[in-house]
Protein backbone atom coordinates (compact mmCIF):
# COMPACT_ATOMS: atom_id res chain seq x y z
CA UNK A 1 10.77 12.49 3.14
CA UNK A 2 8.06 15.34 4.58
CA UNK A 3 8.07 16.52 1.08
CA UNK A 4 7.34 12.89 -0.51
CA UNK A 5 5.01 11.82 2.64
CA UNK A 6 6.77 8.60 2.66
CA UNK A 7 3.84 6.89 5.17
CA UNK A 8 1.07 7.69 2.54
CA UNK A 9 3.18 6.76 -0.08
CA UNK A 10 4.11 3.50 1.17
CA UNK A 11 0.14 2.71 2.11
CA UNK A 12 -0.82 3.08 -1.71
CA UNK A 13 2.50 0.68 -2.52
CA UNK A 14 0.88 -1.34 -0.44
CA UNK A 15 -2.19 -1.82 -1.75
CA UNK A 16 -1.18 -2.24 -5.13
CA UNK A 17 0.79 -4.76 -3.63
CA UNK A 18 -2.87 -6.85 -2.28
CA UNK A 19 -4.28 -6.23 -5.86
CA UNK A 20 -1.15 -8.09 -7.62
CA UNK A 21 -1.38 -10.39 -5.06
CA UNK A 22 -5.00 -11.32 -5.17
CA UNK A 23 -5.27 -11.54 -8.82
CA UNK A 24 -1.65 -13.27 -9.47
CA UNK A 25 -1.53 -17.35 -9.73
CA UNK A 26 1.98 -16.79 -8.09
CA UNK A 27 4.19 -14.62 -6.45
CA UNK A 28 5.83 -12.76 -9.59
CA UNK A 29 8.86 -10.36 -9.92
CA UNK A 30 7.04 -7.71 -11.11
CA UNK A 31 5.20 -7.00 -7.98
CA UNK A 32 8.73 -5.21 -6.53
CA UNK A 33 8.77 -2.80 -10.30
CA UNK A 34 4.76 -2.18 -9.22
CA UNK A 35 5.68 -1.18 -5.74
CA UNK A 36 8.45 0.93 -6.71
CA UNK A 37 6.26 2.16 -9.65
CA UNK A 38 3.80 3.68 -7.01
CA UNK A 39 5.65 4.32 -4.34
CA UNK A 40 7.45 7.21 -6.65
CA UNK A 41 4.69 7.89 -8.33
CA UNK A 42 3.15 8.43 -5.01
CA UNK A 43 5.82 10.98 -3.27
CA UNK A 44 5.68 13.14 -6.68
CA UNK A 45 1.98 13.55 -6.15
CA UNK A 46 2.36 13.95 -2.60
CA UNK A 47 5.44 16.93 -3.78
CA UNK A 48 3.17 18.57 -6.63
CA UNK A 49 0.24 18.46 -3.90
CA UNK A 50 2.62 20.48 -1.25
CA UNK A 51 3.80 22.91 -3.71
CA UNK A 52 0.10 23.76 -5.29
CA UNK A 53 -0.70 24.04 -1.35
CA UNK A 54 1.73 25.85 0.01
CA UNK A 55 -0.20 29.05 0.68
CA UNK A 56 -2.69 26.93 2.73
CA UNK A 57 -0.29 25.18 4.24
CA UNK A 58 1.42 28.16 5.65
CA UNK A 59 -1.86 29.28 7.03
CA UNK A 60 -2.46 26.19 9.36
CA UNK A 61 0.02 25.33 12.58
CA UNK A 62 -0.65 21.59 11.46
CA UNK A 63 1.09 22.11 8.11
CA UNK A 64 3.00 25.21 8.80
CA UNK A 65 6.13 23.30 9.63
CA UNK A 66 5.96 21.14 6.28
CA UNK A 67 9.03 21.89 4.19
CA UNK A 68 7.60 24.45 1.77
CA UNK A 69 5.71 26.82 4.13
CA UNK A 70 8.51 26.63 6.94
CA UNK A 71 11.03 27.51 3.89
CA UNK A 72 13.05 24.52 4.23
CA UNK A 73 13.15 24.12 0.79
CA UNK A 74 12.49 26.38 -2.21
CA UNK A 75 9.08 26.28 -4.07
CA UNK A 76 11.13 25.79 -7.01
CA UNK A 77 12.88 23.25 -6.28
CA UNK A 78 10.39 20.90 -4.74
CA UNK A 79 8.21 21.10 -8.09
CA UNK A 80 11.19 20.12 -10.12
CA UNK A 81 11.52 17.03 -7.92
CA UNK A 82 8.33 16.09 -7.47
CA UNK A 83 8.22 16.18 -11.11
CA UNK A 84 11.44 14.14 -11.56
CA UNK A 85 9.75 11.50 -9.46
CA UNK A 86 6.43 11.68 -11.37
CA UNK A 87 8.58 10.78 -14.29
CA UNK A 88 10.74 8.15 -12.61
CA UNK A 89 7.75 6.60 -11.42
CA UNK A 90 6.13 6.66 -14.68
CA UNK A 91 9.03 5.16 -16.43
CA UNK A 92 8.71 2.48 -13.64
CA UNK A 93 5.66 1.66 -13.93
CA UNK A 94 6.04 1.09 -17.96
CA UNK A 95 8.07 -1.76 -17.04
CA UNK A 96 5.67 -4.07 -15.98
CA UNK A 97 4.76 -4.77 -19.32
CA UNK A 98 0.70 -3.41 -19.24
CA UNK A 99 0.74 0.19 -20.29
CA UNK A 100 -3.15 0.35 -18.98
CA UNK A 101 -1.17 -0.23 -15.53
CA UNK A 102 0.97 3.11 -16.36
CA UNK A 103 -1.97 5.25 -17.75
CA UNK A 104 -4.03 4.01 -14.18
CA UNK A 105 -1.13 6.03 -12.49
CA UNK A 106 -1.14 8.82 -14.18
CA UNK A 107 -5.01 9.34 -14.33
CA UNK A 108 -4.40 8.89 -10.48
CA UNK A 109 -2.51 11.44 -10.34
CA UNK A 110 -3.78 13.94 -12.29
CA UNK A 111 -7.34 13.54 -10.44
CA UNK A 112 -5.46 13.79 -7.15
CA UNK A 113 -3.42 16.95 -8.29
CA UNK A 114 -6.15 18.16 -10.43
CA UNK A 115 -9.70 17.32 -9.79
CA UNK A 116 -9.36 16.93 -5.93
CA UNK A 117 -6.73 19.87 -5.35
CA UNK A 118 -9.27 22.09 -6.93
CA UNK A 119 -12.27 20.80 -5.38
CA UNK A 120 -11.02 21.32 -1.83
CA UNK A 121 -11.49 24.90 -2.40
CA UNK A 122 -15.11 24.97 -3.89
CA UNK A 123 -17.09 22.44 -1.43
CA UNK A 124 -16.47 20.31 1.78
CA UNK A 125 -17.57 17.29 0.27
CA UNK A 126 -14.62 16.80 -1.62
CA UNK A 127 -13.64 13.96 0.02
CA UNK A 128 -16.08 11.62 -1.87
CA UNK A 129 -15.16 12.71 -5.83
CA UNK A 130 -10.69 12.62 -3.93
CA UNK A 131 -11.27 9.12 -3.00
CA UNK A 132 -11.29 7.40 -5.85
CA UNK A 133 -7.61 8.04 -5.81
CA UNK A 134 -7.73 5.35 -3.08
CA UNK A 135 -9.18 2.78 -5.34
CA UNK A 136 -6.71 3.31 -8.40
CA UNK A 137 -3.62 1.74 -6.69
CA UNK A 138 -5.23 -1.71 -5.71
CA UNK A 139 -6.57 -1.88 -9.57
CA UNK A 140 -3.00 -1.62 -10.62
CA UNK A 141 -1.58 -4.06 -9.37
CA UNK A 142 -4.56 -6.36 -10.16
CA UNK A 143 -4.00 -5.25 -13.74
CA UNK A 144 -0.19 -5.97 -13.44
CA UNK A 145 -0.92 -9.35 -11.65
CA UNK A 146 -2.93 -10.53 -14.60
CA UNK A 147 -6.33 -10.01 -13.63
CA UNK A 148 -9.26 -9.19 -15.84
CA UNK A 149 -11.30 -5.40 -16.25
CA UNK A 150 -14.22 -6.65 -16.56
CA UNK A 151 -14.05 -9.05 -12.83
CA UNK A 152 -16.37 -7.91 -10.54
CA UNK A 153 -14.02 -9.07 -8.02
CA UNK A 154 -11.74 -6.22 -9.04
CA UNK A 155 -14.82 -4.07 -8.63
CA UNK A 156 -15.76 -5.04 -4.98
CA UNK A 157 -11.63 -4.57 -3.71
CA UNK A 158 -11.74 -0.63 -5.54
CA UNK A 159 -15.23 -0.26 -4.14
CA UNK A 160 -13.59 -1.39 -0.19
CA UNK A 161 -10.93 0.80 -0.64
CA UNK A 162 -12.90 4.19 -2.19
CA UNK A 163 -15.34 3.52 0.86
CA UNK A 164 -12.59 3.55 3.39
CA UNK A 165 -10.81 6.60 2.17
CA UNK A 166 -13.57 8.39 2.75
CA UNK A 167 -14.07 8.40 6.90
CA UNK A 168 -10.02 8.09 6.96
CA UNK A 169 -10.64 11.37 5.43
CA UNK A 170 -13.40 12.81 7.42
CA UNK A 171 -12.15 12.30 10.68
CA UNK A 172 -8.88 14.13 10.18
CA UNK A 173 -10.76 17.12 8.75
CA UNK A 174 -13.27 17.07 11.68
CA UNK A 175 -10.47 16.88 13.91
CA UNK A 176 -8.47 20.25 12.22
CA UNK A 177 -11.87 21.75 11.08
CA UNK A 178 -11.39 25.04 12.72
CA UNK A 179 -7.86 25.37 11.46
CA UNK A 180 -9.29 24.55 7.69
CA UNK A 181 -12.09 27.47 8.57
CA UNK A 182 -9.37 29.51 8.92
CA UNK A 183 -7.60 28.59 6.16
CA UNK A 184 -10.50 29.90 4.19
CA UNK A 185 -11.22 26.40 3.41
CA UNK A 186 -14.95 24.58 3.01
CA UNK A 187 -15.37 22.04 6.11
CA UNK A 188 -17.88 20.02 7.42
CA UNK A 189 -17.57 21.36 10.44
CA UNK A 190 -19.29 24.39 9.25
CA UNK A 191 -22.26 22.09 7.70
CA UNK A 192 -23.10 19.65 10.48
CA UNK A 193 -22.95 20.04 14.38
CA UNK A 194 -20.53 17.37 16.19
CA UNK A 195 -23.45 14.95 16.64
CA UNK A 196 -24.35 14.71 13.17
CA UNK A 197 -20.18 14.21 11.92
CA UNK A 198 -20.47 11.40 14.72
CA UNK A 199 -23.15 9.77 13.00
CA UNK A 200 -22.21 10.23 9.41
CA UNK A 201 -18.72 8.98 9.76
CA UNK A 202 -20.03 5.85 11.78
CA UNK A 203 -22.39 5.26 8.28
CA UNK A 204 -19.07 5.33 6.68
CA UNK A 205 -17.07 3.25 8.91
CA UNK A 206 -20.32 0.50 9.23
CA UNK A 207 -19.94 0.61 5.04
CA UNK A 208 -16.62 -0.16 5.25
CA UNK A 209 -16.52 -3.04 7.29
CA UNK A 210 -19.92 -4.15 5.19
CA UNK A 211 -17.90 -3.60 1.89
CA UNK A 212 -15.01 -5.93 3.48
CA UNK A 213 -17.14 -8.49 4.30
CA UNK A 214 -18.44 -8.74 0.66
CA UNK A 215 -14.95 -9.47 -0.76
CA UNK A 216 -15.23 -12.97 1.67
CA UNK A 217 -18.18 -13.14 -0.18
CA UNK A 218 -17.02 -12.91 -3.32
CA UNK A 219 -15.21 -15.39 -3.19
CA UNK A 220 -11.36 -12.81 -3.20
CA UNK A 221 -11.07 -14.94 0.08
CA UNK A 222 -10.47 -18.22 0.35
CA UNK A 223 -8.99 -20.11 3.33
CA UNK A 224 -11.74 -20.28 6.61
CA UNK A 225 -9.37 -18.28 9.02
CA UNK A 226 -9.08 -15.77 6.93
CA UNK A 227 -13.09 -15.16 6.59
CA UNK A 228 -13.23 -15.42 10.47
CA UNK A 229 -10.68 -13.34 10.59
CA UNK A 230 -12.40 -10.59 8.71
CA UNK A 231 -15.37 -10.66 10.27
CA UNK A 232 -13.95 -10.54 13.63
CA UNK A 233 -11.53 -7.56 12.62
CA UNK A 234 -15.13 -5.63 11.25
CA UNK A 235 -16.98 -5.88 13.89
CA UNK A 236 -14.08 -4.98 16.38
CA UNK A 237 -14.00 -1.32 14.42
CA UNK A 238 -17.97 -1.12 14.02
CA UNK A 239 -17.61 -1.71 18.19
CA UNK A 240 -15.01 1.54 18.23
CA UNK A 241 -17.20 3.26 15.77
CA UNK A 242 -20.44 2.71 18.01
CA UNK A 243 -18.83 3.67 21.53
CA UNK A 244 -18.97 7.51 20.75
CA UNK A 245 -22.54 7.36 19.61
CA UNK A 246 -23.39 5.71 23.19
CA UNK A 247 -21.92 8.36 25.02
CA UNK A 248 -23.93 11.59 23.89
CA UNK A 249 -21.52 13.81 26.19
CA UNK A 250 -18.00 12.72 24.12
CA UNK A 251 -19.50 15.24 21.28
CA UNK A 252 -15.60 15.17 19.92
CA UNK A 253 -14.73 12.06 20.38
CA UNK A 254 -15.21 11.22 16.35
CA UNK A 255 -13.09 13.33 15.18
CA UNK A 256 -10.44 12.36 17.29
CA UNK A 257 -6.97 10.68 17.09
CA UNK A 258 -7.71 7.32 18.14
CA UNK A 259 -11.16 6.50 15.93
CA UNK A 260 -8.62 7.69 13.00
CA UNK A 261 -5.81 5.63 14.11
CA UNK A 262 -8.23 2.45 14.63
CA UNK A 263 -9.38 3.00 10.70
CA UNK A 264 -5.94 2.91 9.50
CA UNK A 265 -5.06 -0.13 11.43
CA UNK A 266 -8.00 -2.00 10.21
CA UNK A 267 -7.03 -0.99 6.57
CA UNK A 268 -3.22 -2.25 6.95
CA UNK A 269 -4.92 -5.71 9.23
CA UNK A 270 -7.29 -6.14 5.95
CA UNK A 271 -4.50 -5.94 3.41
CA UNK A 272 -2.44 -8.54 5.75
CA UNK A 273 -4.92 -10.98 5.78
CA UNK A 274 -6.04 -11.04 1.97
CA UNK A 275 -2.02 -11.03 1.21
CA UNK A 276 -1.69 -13.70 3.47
CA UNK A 277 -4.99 -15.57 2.44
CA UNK A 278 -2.96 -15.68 -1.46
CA UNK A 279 0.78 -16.40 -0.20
CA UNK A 280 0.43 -19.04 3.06
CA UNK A 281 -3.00 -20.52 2.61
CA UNK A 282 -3.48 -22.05 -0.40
């Protein structure tokens, strides 16, 4: 399960889950082969990643203790079952009929494993290029809900979640930047003093909530408690985002556990509230 990273996992099941859901007419049975699709797909990428990694790994106490570096399990044998899952999802995946839905997954994973894995070591803004990952799952399942390319509907939803990923991202590398440093890994931390990662993250959060707010817009949302929702839910984590910025002495306080926490809870709220928005208010 460390191997696999079953939370992350589960979050990109998840929002392939919204995308089938916002683009279905009705709740299908092919939204449980999607989720199982990813979610293997998923915890193979999550295995390949540890095992290209685990020199890195072993060189930082936050991921010292991860399976490969703490030599819990062989190097070996955690790339022949990541792989085995990369193929199990794949197969899964096939069975929702839309092959583009299959080929989505594997470009996913190939620019997570690939592009991303190999940018991490050349510059600090990988981040931006790696989080298009984020925005591949969603697509998915719009694909394998029935929905249209070419809807600029699907385009708003990838653009939410490739915005998001991107201070989810941040903020845990500000947090461990010294460890990264040490790691012989490019950080921000090294670029931009703690007042200027406060302020650049909060321009990512504020686009977040702005990008969520579009997809009420849009017209992905429908039912009035919903769009009240949102829009209460946005400005409740622009509020957290602007507290550290008041306080000029809390120089750390961005890159912190709770601002990261708060991001991830707005992403799950979000995804509850356009699933429910589809299933219970009609």
């Amino acid at each position: 399960m460390e191997l696999c990273k079953i939370r992350i996992a589960l979050l990109c099941s998840f929002s392939a889950a919204t995308g089938f859901l916002l683009a279905a007419a009705e709740l299908r049975s092919e939204i449980s082969i999607l989720i199982l699709g990813v979610f293997l797909l998923a915890c193979g990428s999550s295995g390949l990643n540890q095992y290209q990694e685990k020199e890195t790994d072993a060189a930082m106490p936050r991921t010292s203790s991860r399976p490969l570096p703490s030599g819990r399990i062989e190097p070996v044998n955690a790339l022949y079952f990541s792989l085995w899952l990369l193929f199990l999802g794949s197969s899964t995946l096939l069975m929702t009929g839309a092959l583009s839905v299959t080929l989505l997954g594997l470009f996913a994973v190939a620019w997570y494993n690939g592009v991303y894995t190999f940018l991490k070591r050349k510059t600090a803004f990988a981040v931006v290029p790696g989080a298009l990952t984020g925005a591949i799952p969603p697509a998915m399942g719009w694909i394998a809900g029935g929905g249209a390319t070419g809807d600029t509907r699907l385009l708003m939803i990838c653009v939410f979640f490739f915005i998001w990923q991107v201070p989810h991202s941040w903020l845990l590398i500000g947090h461990y930047g010294q460890e990264y440093e040490k790691a012989g890994l490019p950080t921000l931390t090294k670029i931009f003093t703690p007042s200027q990662m406060k302020r650049i993250i909060f321009n990512w959060i504020f686009a977040t909530t702005i990008s969520c707010l579009f997809l009420s817009a849009m017209g992905i949302v429908h039912h009035p408690v919903i769009h009240i929702a949102l829009f209460f839910l946005s400005s409740w984590l622009i509020w957290n985002g602007i507290k550290p910025l008041l306080r000029q002495s809390a120089e750390t306080e961005y890159v912190s556990a709770p601002v990261f926490r708060k991001t991830n809870y707005y992403l799950l709220l979000v995804m509850l509230l356009l699933s429910a928005d589809k299933l219970f208010m009609k």
